[in-house]
Protein backbone atom coordinates (compact mmCIF):
# COMPACT_ATOMS: atom_id res chain seq x y z
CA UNK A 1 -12.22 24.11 24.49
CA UNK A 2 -13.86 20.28 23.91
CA UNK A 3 -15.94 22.06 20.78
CA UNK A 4 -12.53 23.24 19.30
CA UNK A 5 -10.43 20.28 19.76
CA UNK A 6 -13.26 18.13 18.06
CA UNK A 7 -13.89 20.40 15.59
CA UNK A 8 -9.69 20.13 14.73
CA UNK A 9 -10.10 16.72 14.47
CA UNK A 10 -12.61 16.23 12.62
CA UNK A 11 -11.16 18.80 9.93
CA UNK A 12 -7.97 16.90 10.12
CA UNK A 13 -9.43 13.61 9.62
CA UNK A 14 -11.23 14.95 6.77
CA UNK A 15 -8.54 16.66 5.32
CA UNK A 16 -6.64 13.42 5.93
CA UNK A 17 -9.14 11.66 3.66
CA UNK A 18 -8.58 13.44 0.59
CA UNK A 19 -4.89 12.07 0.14
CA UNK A 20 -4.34 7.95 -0.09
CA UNK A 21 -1.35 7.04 2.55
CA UNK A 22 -0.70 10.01 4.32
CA UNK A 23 -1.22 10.82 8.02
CA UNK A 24 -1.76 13.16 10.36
CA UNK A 25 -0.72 13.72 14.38
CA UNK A 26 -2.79 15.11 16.38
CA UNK A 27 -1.15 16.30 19.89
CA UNK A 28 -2.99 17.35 23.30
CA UNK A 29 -1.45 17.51 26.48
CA UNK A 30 -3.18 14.32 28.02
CA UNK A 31 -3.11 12.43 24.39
CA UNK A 32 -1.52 11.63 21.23
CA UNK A 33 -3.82 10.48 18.06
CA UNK A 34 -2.54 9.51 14.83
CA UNK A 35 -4.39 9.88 12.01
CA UNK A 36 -3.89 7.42 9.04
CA UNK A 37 -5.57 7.03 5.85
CA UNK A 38 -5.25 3.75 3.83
CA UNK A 39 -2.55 3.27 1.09
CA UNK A 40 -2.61 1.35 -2.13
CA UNK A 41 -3.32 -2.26 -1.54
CA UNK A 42 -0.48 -5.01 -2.11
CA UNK A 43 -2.56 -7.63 -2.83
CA UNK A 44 -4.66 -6.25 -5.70
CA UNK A 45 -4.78 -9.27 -8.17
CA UNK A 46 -3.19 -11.72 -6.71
CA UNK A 47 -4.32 -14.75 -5.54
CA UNK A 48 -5.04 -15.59 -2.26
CA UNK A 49 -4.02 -19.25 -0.60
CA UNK A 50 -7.68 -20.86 -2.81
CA UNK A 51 -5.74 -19.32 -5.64
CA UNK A 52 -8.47 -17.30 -6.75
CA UNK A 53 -9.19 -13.21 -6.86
CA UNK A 54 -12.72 -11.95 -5.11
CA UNK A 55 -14.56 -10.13 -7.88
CA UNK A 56 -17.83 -8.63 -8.38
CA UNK A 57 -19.87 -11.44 -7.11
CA UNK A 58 -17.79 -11.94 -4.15
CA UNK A 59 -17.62 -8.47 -3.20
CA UNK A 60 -21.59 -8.67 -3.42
CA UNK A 61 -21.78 -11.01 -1.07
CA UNK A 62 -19.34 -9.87 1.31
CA UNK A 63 -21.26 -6.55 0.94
CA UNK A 64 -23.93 -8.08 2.33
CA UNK A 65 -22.74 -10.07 4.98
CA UNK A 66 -20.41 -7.54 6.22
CA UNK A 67 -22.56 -6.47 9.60
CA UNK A 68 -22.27 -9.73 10.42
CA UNK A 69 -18.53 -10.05 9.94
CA UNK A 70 -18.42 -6.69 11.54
CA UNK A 71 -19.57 -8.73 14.66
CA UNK A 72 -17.87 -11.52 13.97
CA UNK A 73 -13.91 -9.84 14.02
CA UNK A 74 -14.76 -8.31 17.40
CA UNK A 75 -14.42 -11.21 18.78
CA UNK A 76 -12.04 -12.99 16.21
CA UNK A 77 -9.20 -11.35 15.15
CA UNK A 78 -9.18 -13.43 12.10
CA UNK A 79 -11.96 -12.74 10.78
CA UNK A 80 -11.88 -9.82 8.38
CA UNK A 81 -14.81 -7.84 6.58
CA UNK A 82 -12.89 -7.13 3.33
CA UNK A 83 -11.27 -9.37 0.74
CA UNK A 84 -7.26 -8.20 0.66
CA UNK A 85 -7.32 -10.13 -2.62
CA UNK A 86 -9.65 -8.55 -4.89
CA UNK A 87 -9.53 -7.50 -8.38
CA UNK A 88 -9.81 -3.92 -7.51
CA UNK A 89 -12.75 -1.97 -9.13
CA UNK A 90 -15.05 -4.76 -9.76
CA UNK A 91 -14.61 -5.92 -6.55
CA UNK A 92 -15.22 -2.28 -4.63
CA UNK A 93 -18.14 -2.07 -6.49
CA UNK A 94 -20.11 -5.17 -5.79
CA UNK A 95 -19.16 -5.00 -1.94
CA UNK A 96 -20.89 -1.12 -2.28
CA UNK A 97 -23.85 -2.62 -3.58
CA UNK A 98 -23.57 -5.51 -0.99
CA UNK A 99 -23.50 -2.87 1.51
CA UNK A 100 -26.15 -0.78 -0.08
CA UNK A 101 -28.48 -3.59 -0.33
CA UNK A 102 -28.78 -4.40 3.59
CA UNK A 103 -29.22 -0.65 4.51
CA UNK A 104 -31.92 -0.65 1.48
CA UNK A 105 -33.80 -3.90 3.30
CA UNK A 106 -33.04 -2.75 6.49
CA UNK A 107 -35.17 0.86 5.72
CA UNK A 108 -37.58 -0.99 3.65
CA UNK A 109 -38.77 -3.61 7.00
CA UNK A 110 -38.20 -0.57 9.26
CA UNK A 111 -40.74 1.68 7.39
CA UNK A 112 -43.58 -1.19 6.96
CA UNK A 113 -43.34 -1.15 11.24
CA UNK A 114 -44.79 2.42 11.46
């Protein structure tokens, strides 16, 4: 029964994936789960309180500090991993790289230990 519920759930929240702002309820006699995926974002080129928009170098860099902010909002509710005020595309892209960059340095010191 615990193999079929996961496996439902992980189908839905796939399925979820595919389409921007919908969601999905799951129900089970001992729980409720609601399954969300993110919608547009409001803030897409406009400035945030600085009066500037993150772009491609920003994005880099929060890229690669983002296991650290990962930490970091655990314990401070402020402190977010991803810049609500980005220029979109250019932004995405750099924090991917940012992202891609630690897991790239990360295998690179890992493999040298072996």
């Amino acid at each position: 029964m615990n193999k079929l519920f996961i496996s439902i759930a992980m189908l839905l929240v796939l399925l979820t994936g595919c389409a921007p702002g919908s969601s999905v309820e799951v129900n089970t006699p001992a729980t409720s789960i609601q399954l969300t995926t993110p919608g547009p974002n409001p803030e897409l080129d406009k400035p945030a309180e600085n009066g500037q928009v993150a772009s491609v170098a920003q994005g880099l860099w929060h890229g690669l500090i983002a296991p650290v902010t990962l930490v970091g909002s655990f314990f401070n509710p402020a402190m977010q991993m991803y810049e609500v005020h980005n220029d979109g595309k250019a932004y995405n892209l750099g924090f991917l790289f940012g992202v891609a960059l630690v897991f790239l340095i990360l295998g690179l010191i890992g493999g040298r230990r072996r």
